[in-house]
N, C-alpha and C. Protein backbone atom coordinates (compact mmCIF):
# COMPACT_ATOMS: atom_id res chain seq x y z
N UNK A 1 -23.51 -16.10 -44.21
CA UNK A 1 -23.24 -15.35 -42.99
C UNK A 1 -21.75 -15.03 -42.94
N UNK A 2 -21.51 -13.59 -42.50
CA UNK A 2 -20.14 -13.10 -42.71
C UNK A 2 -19.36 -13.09 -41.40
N UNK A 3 -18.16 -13.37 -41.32
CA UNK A 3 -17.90 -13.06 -39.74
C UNK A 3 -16.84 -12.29 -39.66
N UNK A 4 -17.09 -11.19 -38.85
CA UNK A 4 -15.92 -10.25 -38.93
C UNK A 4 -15.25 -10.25 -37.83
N UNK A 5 -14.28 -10.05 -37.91
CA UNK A 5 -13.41 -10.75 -36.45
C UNK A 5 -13.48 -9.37 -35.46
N UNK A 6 -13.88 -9.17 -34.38
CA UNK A 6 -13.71 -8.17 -33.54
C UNK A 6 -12.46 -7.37 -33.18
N UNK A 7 -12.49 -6.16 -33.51
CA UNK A 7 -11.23 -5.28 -32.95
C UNK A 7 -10.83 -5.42 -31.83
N UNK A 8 -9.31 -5.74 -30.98
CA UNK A 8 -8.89 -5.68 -29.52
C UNK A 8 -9.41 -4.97 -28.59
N UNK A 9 -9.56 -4.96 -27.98
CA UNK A 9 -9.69 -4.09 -26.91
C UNK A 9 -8.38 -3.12 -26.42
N UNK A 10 -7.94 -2.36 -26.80
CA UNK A 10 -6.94 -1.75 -26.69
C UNK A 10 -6.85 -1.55 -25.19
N UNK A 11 -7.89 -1.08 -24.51
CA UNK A 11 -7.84 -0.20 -23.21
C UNK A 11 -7.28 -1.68 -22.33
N UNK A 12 -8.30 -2.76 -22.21
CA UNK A 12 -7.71 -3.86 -21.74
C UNK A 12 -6.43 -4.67 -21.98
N UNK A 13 -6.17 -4.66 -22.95
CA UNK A 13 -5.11 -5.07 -23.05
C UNK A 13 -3.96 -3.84 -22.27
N UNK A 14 -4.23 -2.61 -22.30
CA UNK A 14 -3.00 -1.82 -21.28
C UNK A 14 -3.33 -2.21 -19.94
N UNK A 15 -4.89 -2.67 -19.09
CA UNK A 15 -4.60 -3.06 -18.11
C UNK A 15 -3.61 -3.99 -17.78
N UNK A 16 -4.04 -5.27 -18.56
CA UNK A 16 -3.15 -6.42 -18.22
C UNK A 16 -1.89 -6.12 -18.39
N UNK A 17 -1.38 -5.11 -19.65
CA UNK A 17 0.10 -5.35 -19.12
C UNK A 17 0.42 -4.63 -18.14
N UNK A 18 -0.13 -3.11 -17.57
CA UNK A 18 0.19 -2.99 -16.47
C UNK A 18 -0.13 -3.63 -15.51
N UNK A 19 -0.97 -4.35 -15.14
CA UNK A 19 -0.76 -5.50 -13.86
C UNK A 19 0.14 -6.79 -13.86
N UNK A 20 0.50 -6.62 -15.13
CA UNK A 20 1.93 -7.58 -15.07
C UNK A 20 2.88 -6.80 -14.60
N UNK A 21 3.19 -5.82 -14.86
CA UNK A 21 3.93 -4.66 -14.95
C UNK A 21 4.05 -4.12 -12.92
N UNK A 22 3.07 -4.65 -12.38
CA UNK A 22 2.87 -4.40 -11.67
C UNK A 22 3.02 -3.23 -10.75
N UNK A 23 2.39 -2.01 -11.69
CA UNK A 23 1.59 -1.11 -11.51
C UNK A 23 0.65 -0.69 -11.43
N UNK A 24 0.29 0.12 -10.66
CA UNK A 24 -0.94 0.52 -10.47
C UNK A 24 -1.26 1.97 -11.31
N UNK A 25 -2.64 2.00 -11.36
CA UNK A 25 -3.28 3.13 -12.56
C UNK A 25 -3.04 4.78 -12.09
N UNK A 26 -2.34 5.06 -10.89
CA UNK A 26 -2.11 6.21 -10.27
C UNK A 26 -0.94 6.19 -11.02
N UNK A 27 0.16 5.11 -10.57
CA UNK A 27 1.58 5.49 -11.34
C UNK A 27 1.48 5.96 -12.80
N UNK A 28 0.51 4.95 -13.16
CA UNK A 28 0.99 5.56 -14.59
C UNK A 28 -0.02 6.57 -15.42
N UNK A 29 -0.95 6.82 -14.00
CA UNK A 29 -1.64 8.07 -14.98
C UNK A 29 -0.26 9.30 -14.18
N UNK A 30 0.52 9.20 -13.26
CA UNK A 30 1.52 10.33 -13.32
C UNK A 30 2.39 10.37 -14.17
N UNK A 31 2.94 9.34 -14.86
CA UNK A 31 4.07 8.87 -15.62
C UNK A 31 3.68 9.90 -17.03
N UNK A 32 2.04 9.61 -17.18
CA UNK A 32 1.66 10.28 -18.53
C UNK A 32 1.21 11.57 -18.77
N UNK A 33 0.91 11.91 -17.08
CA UNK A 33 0.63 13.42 -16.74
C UNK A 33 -1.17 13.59 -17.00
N UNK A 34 -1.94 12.67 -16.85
CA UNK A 34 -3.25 12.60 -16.49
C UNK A 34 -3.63 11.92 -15.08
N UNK A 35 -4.94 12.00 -14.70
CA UNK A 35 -5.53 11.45 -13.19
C UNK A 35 -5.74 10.09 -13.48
N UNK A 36 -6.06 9.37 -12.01
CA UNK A 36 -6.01 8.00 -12.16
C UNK A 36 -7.53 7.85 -12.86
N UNK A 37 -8.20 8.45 -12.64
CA UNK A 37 -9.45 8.10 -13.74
C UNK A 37 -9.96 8.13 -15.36
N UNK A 38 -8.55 9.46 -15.53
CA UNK A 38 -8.09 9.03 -17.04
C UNK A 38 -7.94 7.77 -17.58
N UNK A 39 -7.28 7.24 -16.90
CA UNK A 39 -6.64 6.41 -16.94
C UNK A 39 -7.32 5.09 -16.97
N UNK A 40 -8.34 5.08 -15.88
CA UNK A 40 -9.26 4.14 -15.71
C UNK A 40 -10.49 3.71 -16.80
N UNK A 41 -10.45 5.28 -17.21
CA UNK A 41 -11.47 5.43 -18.79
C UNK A 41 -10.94 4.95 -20.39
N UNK A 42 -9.90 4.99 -20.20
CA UNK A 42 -8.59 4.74 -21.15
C UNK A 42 -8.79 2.98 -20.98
N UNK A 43 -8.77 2.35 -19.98
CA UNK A 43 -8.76 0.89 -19.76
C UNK A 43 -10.07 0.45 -20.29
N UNK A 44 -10.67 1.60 -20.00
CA UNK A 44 -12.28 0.65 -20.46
C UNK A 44 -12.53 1.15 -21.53
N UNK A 45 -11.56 1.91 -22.47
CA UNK A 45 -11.79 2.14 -24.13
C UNK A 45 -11.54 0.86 -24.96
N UNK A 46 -12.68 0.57 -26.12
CA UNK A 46 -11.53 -0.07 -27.18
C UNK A 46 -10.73 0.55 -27.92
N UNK A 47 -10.66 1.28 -27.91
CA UNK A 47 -9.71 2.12 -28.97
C UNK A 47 -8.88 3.73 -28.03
N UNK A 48 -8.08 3.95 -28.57
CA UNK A 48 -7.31 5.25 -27.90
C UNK A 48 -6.34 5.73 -29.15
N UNK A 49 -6.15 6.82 -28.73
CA UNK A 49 -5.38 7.79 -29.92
C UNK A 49 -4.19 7.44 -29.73
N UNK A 50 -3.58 7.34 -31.14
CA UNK A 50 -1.79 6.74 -31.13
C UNK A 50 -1.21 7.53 -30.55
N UNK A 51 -1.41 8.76 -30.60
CA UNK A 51 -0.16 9.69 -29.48
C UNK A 51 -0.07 9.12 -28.22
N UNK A 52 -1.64 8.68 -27.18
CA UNK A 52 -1.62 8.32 -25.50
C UNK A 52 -1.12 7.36 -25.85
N UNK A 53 -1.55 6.28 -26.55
CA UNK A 53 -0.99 4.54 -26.61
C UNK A 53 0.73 4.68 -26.54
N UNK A 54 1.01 5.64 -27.50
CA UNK A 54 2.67 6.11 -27.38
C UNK A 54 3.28 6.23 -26.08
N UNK A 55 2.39 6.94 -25.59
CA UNK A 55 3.34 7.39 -24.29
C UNK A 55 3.06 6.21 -23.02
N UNK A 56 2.00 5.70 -23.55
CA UNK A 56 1.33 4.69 -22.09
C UNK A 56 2.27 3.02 -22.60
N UNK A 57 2.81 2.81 -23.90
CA UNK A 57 3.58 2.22 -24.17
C UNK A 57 4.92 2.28 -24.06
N UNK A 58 5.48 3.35 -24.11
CA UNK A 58 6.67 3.62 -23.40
C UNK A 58 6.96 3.97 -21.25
N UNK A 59 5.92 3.96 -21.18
CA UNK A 59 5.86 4.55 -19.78
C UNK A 59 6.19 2.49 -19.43
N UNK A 60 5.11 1.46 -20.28
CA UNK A 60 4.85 0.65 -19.41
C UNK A 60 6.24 -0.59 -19.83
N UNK A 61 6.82 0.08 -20.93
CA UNK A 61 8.26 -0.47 -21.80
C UNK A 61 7.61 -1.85 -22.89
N UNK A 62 7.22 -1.22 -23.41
CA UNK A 62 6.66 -2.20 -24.60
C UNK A 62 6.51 -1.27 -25.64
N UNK A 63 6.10 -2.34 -27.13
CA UNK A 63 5.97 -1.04 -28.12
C UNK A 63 4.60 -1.36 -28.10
N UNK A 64 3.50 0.10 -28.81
CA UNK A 64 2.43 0.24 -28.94
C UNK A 64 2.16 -1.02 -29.74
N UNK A 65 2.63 -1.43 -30.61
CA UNK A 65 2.09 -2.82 -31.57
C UNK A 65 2.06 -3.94 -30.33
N UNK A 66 2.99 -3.59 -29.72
CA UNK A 66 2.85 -4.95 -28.58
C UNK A 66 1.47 -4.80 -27.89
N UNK A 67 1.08 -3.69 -27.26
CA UNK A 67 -0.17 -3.11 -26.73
C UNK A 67 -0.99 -4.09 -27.50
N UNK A 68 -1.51 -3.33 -28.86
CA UNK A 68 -2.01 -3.72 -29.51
C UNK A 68 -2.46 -5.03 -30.06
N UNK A 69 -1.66 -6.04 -29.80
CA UNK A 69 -1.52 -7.38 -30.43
C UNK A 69 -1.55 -8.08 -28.65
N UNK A 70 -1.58 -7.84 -27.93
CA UNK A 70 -1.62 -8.89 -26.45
C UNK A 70 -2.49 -9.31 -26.60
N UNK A 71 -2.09 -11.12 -26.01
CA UNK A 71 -3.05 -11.58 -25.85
C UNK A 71 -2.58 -12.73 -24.46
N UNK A 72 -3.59 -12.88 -23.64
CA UNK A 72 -3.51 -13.84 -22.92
C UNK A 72 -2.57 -15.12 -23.11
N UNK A 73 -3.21 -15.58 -23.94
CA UNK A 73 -2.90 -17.28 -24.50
C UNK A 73 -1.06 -16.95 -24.40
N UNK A 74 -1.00 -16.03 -25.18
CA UNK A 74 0.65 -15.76 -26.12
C UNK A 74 1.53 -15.65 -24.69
N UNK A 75 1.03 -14.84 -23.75
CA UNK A 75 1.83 -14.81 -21.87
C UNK A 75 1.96 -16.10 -21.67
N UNK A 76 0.97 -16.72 -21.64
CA UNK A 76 0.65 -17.92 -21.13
C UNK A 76 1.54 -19.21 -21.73
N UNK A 77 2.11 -18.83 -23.03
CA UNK A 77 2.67 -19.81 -24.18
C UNK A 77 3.73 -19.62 -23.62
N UNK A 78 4.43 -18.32 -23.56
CA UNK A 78 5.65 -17.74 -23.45
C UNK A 78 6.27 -18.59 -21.89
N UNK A 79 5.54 -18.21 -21.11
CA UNK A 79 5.63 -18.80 -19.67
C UNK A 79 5.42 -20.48 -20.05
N UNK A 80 4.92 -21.26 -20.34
CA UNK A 80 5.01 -22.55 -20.68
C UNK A 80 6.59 -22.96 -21.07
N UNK A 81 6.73 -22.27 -22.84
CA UNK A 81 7.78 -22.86 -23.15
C UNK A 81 9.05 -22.42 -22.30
N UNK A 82 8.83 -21.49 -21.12
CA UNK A 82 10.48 -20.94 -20.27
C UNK A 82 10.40 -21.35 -19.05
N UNK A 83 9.25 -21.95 -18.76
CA UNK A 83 9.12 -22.20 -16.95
C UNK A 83 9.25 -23.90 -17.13
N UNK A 84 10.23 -24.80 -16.71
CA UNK A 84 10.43 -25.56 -16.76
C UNK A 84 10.53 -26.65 -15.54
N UNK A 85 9.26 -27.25 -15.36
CA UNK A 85 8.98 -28.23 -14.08
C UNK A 85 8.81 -29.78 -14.19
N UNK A 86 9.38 -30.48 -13.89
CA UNK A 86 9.30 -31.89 -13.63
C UNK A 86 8.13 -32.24 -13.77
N UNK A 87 7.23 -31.58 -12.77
CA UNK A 87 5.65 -31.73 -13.07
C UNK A 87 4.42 -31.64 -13.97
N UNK A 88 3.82 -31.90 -14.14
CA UNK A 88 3.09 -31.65 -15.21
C UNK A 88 1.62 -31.22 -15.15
N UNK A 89 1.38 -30.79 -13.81
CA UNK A 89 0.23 -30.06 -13.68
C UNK A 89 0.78 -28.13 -13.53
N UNK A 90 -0.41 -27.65 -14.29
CA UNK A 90 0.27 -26.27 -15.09
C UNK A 90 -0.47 -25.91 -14.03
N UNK A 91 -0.99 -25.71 -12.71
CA UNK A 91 -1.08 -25.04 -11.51
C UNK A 91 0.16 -24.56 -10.97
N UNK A 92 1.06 -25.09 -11.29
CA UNK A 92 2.63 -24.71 -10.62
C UNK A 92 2.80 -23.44 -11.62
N UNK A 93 3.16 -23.81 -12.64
CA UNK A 93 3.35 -22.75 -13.80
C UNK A 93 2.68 -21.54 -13.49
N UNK A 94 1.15 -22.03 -13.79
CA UNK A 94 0.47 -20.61 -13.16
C UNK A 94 0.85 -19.50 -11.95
N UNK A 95 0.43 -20.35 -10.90
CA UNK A 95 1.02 -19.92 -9.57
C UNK A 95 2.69 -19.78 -9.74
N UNK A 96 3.80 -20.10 -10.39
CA UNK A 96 4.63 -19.41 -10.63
C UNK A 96 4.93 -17.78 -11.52
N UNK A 97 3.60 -17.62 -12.61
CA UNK A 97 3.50 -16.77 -13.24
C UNK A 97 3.28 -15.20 -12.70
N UNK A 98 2.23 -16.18 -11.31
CA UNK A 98 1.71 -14.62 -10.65
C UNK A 98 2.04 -14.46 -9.62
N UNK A 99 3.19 -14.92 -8.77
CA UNK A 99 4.17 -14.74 -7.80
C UNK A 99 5.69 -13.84 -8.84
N UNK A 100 5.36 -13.46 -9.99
CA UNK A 100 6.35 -12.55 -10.57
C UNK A 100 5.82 -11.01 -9.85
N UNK A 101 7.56 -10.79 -9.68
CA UNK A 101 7.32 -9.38 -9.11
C UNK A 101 8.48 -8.58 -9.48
N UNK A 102 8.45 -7.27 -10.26
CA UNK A 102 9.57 -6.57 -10.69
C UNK A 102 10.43 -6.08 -9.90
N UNK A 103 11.77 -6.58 -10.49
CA UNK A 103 13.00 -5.93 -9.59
C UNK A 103 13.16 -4.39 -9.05
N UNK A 104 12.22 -3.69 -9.53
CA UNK A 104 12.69 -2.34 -9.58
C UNK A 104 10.79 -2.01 -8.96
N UNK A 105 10.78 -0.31 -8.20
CA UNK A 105 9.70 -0.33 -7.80
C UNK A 105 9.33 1.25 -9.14
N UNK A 106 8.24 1.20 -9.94
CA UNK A 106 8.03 1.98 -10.87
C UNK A 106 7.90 3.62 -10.62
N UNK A 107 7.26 3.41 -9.15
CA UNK A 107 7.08 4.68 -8.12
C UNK A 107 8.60 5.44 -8.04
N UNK A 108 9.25 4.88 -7.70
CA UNK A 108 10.97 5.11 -7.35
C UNK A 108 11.38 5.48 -8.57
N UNK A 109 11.17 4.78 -9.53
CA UNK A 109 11.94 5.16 -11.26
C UNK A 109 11.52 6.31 -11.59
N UNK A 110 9.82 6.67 -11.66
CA UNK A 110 9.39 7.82 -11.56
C UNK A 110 9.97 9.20 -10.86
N UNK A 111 10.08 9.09 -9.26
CA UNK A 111 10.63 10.03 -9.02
C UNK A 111 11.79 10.39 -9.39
N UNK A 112 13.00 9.05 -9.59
CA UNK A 112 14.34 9.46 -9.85
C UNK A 112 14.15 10.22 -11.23
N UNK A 113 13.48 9.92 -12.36
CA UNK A 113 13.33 10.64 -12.96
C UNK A 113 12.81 11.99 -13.32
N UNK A 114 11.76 12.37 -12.53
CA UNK A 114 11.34 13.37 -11.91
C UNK A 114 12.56 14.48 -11.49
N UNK A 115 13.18 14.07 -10.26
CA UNK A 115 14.50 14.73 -9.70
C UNK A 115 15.63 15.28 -11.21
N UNK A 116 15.96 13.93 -11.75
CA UNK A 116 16.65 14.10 -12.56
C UNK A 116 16.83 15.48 -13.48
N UNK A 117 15.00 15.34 -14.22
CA UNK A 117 14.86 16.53 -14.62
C UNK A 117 14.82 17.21 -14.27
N UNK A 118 14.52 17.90 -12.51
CA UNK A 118 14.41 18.74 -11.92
C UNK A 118 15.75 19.70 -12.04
N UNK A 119 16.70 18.65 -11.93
CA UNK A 119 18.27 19.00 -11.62
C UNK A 119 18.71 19.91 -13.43
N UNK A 120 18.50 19.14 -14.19
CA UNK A 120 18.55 19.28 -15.74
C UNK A 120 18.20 20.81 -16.06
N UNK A 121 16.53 21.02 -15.47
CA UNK A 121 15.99 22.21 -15.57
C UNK A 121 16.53 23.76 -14.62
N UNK A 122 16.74 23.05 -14.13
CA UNK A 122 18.04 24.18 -13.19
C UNK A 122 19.67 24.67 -13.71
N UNK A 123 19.69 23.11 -14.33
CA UNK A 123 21.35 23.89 -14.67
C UNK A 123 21.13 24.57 -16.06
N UNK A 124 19.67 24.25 -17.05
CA UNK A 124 19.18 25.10 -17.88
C UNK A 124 19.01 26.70 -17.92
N UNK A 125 18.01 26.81 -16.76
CA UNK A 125 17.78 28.09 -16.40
C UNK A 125 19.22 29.08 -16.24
N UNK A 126 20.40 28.28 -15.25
CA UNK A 126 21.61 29.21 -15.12
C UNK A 126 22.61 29.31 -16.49
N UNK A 127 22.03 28.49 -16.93
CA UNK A 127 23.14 28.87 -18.01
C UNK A 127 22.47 29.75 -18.36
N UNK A 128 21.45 30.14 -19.10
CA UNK A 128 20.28 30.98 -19.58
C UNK A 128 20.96 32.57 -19.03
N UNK A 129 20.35 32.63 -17.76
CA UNK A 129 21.35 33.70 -16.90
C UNK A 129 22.55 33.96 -16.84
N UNK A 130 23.49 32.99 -17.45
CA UNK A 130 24.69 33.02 -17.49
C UNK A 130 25.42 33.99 -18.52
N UNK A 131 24.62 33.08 -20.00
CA UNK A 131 24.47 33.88 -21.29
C UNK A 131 24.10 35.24 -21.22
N UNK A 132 22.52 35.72 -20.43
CA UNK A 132 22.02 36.97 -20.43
C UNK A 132 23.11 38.20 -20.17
N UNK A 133 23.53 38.17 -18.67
CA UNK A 133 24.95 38.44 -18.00
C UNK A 133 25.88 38.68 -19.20
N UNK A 134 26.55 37.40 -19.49
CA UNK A 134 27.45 38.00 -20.78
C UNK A 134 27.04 38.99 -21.66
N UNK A 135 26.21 39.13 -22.76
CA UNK A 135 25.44 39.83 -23.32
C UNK A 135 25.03 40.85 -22.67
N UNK A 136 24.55 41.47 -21.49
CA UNK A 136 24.61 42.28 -21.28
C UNK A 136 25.68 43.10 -20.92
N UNK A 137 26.95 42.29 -20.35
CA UNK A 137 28.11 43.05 -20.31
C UNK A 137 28.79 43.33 -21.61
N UNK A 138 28.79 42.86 -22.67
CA UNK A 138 29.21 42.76 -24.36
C UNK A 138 28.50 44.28 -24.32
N UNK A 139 27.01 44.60 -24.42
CA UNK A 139 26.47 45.11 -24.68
C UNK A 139 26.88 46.51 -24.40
N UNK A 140 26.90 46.81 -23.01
CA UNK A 140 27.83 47.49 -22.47
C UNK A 140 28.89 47.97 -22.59
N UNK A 141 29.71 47.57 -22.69
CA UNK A 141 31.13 47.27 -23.48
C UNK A 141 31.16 48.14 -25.21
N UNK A 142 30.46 48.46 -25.50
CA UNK A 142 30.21 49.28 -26.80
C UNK A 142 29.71 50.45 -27.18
């Protein structure tokens, strides 16, 4: 009898890190420029195309191999060997794990970035017009 070890679950594993991440599936189906049900279908894939994993890995700041390779236990290790309590019942640990909450709100990063480009794409366009203008007065000029 052969045993073949089962492929990740890709889609799940992007839930969990976005609920570490503590985001929700609206933010980051805007972040990637699909609906929150994309998104929701994407979670319940095992598998997804390296281009979305790309962008849903950078949106959530991890690399796609990280995606790829999560696992429970390894959070759980990580938080062991850095959370350091006198005590020795890992209910504290736990309940310290999921009272984590990010300094920054992802909604807010989004828009500032949003704006950002907004601003970017404007001073694009005038230069654009700026150039045209010249060139047409050059043009003129001859």
């Amino acid at each position: 009898m052969t045993t073949t070890a089962k492929p990740k679950h890709i889609g799940r594993n992007i839930s969990r890190i976005r609920e570490l991440r503590g985001m929700k599936q609206e933010a980051l189906a805007f972040a990637i420029g699909v609906t929150q049900q994309t998104v929701s279908n994407i979670e319940g894939s095992e598998t997804i195309e390296e281009d979305k994993l790309d962008a849903i890995a950078e949106v959530l700041g991890v690399s796609a191999e990280a995606i790829k390779n999560y696992s429970d236990e390894a959070v759980f290790n990580i938080i062991g060997n850095t959370y350091h309590n006198s005590s020795s019942d890992n209910s504290t640990m736990i309940a310290a794990s999921m009272n984590f909450h990010p300094t920054f709100n992802p909604i807010d990063k989004l828009i500032e970035s949003y704006e950002e480009n907004k601003k970017l794409y404007e001073r694009l366009v005038q230069a654009e017009k700026d150039k045209n203008e010249y060139l047409e007065k050059l043009l003129k000029g001859k």
